[in-house]
N, C-alpha and C. Protein backbone atom coordinates (compact mmCIF):
# COMPACT_ATOMS: atom_id res chain seq x y z
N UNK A 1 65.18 -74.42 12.96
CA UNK A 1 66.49 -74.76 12.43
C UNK A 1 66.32 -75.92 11.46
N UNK A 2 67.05 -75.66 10.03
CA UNK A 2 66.97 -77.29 8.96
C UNK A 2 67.93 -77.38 9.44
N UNK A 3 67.74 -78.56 8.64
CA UNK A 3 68.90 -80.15 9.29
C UNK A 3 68.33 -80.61 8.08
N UNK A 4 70.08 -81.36 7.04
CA UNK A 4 69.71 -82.10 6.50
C UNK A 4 70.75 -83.22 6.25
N UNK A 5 70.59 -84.03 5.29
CA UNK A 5 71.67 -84.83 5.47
C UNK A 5 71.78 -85.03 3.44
N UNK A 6 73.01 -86.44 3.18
CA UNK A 6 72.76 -86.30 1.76
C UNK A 6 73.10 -87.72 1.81
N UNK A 7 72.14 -88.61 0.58
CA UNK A 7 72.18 -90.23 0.72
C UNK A 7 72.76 -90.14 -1.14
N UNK A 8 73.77 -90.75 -1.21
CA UNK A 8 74.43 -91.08 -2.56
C UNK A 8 74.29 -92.65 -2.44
N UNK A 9 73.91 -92.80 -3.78
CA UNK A 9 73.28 -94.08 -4.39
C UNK A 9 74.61 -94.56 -4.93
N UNK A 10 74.18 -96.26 -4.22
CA UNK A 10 75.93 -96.54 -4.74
C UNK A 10 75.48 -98.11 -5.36
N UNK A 11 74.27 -98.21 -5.96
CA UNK A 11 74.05 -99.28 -6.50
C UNK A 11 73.46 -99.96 -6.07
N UNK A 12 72.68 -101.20 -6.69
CA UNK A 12 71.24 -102.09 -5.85
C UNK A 12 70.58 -101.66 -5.13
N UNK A 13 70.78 -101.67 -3.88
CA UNK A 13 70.10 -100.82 -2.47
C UNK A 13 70.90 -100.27 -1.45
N UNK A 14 71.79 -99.58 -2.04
CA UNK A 14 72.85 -99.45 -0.76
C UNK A 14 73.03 -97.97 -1.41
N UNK A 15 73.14 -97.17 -0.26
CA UNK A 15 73.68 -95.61 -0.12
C UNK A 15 74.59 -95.47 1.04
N UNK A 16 75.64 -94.63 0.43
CA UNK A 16 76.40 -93.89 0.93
C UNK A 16 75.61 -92.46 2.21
N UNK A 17 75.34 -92.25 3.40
CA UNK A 17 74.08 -91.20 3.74
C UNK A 17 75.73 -90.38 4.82
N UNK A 18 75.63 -89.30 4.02
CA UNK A 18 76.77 -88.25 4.93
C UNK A 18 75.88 -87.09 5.30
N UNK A 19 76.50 -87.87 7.17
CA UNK A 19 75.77 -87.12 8.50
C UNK A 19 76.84 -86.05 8.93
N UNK A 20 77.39 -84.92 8.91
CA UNK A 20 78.02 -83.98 9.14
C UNK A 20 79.07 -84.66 8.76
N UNK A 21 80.39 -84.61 9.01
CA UNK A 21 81.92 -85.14 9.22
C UNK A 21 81.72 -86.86 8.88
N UNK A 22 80.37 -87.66 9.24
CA UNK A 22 80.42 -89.16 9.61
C UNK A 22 79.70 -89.51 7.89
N UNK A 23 80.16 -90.71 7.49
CA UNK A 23 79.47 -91.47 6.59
C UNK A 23 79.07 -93.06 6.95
N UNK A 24 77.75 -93.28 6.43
CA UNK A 24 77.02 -94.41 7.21
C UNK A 24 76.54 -95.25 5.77
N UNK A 25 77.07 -96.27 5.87
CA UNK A 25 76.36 -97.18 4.23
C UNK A 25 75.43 -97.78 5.03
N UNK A 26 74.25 -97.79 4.04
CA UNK A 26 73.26 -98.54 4.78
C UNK A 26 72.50 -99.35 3.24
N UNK A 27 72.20 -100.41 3.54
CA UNK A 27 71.56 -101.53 2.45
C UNK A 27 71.10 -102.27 2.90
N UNK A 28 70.23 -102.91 1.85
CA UNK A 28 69.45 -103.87 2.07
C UNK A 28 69.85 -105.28 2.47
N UNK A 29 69.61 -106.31 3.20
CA UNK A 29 69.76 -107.71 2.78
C UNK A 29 69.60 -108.00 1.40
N UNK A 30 70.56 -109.35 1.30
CA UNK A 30 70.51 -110.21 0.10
C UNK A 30 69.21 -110.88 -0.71
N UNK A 31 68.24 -111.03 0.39
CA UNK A 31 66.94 -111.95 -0.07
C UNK A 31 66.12 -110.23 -1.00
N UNK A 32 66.45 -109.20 -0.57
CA UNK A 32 65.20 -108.15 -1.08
C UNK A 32 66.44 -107.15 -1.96
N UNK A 33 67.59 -107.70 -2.19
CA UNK A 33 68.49 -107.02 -3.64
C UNK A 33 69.76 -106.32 -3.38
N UNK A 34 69.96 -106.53 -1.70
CA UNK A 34 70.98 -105.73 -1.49
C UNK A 34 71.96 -106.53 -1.36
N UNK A 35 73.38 -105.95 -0.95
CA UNK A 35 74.58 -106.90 -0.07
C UNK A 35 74.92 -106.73 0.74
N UNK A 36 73.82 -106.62 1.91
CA UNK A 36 74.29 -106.39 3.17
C UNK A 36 75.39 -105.33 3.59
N UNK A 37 75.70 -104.59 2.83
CA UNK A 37 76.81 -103.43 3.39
C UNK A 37 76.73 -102.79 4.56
N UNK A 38 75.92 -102.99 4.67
CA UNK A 38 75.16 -102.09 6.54
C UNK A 38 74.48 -101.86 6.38
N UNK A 39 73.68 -101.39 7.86
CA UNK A 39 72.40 -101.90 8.66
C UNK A 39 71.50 -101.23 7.73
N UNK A 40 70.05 -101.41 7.74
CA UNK A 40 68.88 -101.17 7.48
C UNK A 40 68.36 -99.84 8.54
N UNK A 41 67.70 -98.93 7.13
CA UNK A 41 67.65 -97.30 7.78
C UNK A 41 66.63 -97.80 8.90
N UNK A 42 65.88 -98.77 8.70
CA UNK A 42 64.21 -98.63 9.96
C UNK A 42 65.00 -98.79 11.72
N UNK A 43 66.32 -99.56 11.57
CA UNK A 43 66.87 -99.93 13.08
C UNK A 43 67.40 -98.38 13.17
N UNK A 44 68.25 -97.79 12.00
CA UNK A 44 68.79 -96.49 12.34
C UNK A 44 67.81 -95.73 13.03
N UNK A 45 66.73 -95.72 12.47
CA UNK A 45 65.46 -94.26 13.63
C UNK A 45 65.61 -95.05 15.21
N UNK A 46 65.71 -96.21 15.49
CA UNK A 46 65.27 -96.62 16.61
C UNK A 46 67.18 -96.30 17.34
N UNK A 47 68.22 -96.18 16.60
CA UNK A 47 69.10 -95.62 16.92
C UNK A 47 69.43 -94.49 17.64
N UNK A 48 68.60 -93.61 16.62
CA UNK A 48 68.79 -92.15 16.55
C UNK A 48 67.42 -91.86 17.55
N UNK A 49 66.79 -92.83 18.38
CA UNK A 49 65.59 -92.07 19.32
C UNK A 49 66.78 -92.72 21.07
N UNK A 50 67.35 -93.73 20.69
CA UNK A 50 67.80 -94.43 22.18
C UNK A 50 68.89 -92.94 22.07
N UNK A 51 70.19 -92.76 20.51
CA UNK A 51 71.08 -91.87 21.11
C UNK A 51 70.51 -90.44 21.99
N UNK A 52 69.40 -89.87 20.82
CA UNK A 52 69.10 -88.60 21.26
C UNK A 52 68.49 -88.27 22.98
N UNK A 53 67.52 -89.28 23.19
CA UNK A 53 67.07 -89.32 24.35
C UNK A 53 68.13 -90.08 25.51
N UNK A 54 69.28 -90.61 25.11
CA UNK A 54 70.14 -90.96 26.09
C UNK A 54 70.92 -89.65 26.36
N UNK A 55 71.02 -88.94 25.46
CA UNK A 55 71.93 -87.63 25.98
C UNK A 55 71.26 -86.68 26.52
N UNK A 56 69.82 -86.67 26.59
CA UNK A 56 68.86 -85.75 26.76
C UNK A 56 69.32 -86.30 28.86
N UNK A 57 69.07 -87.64 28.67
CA UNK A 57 68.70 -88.28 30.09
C UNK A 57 69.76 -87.76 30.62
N UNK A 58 71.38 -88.47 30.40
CA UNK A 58 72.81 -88.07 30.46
C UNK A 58 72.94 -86.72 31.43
N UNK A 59 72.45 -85.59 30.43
CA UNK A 59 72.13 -84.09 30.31
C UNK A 59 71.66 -83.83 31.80
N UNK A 60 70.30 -84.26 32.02
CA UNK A 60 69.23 -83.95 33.29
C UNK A 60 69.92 -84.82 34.43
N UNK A 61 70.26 -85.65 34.52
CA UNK A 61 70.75 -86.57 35.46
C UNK A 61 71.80 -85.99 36.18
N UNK A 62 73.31 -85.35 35.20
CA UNK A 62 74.37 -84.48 35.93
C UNK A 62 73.53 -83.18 36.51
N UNK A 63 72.96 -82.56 35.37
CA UNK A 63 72.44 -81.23 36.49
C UNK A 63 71.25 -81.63 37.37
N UNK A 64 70.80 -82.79 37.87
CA UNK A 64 70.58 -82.92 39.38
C UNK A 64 71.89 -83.62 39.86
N UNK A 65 72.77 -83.73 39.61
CA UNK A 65 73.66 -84.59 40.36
C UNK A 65 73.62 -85.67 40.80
N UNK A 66 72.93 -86.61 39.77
CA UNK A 66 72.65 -87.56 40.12
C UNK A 66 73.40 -88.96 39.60
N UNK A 67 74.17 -89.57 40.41
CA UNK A 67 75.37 -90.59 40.19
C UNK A 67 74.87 -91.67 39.55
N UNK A 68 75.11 -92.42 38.63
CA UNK A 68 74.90 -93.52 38.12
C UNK A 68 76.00 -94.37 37.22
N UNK A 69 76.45 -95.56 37.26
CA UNK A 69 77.70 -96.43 36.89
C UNK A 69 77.23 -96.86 35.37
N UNK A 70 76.25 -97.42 35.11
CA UNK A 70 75.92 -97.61 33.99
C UNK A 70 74.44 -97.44 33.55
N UNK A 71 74.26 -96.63 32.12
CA UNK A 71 72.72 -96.93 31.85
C UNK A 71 72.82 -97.21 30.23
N UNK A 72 71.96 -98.66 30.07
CA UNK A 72 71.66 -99.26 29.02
C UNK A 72 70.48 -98.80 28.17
N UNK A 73 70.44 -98.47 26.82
CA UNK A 73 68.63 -97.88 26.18
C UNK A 73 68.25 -98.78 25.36
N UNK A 74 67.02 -99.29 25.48
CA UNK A 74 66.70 -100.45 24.33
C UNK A 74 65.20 -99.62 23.79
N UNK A 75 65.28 -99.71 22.76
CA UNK A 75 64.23 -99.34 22.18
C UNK A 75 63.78 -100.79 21.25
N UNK A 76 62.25 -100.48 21.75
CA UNK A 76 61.69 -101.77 21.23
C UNK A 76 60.43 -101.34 19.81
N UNK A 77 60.40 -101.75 18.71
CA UNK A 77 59.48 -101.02 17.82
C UNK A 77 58.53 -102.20 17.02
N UNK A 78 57.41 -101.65 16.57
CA UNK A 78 56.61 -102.44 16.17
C UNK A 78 56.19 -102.05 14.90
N UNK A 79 56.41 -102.42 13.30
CA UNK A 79 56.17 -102.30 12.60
C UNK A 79 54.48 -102.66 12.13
N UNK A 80 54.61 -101.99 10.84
CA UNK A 80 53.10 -102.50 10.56
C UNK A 80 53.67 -103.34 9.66
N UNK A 81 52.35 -104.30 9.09
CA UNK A 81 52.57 -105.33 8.32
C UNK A 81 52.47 -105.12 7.06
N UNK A 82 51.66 -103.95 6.66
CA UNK A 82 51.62 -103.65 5.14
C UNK A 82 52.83 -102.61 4.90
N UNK A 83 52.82 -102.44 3.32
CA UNK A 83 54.06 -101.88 2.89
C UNK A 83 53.55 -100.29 2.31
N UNK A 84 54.00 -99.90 2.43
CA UNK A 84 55.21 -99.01 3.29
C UNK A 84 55.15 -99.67 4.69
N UNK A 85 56.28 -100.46 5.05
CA UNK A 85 55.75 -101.23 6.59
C UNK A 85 56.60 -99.63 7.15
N UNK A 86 56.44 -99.45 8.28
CA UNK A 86 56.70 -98.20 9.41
C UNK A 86 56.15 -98.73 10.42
N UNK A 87 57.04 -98.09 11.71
CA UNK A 87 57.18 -97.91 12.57
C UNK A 87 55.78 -97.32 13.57
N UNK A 88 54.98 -98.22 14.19
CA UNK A 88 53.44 -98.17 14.56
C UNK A 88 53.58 -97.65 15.99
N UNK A 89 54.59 -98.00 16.76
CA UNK A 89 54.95 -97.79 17.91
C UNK A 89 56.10 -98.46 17.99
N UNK A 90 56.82 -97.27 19.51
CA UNK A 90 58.06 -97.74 19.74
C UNK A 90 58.05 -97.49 21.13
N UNK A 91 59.10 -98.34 21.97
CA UNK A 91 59.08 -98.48 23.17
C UNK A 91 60.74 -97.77 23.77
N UNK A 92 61.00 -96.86 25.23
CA UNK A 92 62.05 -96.73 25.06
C UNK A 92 62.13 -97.33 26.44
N UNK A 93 63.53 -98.23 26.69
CA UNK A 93 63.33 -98.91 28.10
C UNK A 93 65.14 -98.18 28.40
N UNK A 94 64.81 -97.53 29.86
CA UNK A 94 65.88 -96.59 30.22
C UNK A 94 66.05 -97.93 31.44
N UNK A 95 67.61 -98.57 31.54
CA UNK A 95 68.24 -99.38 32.99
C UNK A 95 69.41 -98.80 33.49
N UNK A 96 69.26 -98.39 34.52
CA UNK A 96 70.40 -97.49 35.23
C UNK A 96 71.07 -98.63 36.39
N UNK A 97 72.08 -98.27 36.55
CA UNK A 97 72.76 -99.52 37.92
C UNK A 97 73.59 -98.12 38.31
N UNK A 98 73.58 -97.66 39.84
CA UNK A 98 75.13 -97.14 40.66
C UNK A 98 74.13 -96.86 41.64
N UNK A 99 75.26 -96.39 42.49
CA UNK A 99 74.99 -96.13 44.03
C UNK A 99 73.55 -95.73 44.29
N UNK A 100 73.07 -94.41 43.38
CA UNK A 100 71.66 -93.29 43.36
C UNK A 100 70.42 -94.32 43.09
N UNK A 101 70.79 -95.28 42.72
CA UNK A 101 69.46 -96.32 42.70
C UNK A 101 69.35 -97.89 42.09
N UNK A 102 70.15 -98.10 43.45
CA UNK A 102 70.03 -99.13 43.84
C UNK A 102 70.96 -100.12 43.00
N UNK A 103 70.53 -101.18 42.58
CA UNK A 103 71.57 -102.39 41.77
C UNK A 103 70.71 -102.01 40.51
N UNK A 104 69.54 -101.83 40.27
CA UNK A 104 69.08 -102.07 39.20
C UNK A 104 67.64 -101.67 38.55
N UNK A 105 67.34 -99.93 38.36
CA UNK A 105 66.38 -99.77 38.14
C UNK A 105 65.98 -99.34 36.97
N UNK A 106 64.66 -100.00 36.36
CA UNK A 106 64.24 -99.56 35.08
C UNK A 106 62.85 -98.45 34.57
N UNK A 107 63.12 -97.45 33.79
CA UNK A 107 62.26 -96.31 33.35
C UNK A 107 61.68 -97.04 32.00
N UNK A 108 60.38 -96.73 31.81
CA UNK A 108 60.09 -96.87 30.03
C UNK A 108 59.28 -95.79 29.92
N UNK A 109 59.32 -94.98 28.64
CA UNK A 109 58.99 -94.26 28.35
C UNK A 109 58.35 -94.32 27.11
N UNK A 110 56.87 -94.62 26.31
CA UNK A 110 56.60 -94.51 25.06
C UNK A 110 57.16 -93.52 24.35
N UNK A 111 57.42 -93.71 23.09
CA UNK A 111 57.85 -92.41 22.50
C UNK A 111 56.93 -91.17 21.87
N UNK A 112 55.44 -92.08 22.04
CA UNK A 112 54.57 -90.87 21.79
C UNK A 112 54.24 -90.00 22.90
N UNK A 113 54.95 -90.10 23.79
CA UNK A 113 54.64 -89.38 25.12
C UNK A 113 55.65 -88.92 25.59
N UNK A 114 56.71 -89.18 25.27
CA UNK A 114 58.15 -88.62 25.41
C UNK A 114 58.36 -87.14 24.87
N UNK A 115 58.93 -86.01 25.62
CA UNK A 115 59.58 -85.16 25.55
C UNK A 115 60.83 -84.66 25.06
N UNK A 116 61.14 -85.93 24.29
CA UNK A 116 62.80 -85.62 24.04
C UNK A 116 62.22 -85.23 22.11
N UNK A 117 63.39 -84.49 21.99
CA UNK A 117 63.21 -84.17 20.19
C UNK A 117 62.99 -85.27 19.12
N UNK A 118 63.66 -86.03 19.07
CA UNK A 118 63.85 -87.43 18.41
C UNK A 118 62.11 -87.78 17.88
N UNK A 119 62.01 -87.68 19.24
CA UNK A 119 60.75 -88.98 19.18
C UNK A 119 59.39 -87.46 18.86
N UNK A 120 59.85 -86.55 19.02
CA UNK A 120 58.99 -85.52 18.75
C UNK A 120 58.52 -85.18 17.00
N UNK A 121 59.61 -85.78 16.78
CA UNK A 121 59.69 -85.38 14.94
C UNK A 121 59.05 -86.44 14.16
N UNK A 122 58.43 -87.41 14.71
CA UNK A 122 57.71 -88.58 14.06
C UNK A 122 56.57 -88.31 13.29
């Protein structure tokens, strides 16, 4: 299946990027030419790996029936230092709190070892 999306250039470093129905401005900081209009695409991937694999989790968790009050996703990433700087590794840290376990338990999952799509397309 493609999937695509469309990024309209709206001057300095900032695009307009329309994701189905949703539009997302994303630009640069001030120090490297932009005006801050919104966030920087490199946090968006680390976005788009916590959403996808949180609904994946979401997903598996109801069909075992498994109760939980809140779960938090932090994805942690490590750029390289040269330019094209990218994304060298990323970390996904799954914290669940309700009744099914306990006050407070935490999953991490690398994303090069992860099963979910997101992190598959790297």
């Amino acid at each position: 299946m493609k999937s695509s999306i469309d990024a309209k250039w709206l001057g300095k470093m900032a695009f307009d990027v329309q994701v189905g129905n949703h539009k997302i401005t994303i630009d640069a900081s001030e120090d490297v030419g932009g005006e801050n209009k919104g966030p920087r695409p490199k946090p968006l991937m680390m976005v788009a790996l916590a959403g996808c694999t949180g609904m994946d989790v979401v997903s598996i968790l109801k069909k075992m029936r498994v109760e939980f009050d809140d779960l938090n996703i932090r994805v942690e990433g490590d750029l390289t230092e040269e330019h094209p700087k990218h994304f060298e590794k990323m970390k996904v840290i799954y914290e669940f709190t309700g009744k099914d376990h306990g006050q407070n338990e935490r999953g991490d999952e690398n994303q090069r070892q992860s099963g979910f799509g997101i992190a598959k397309s790297h």
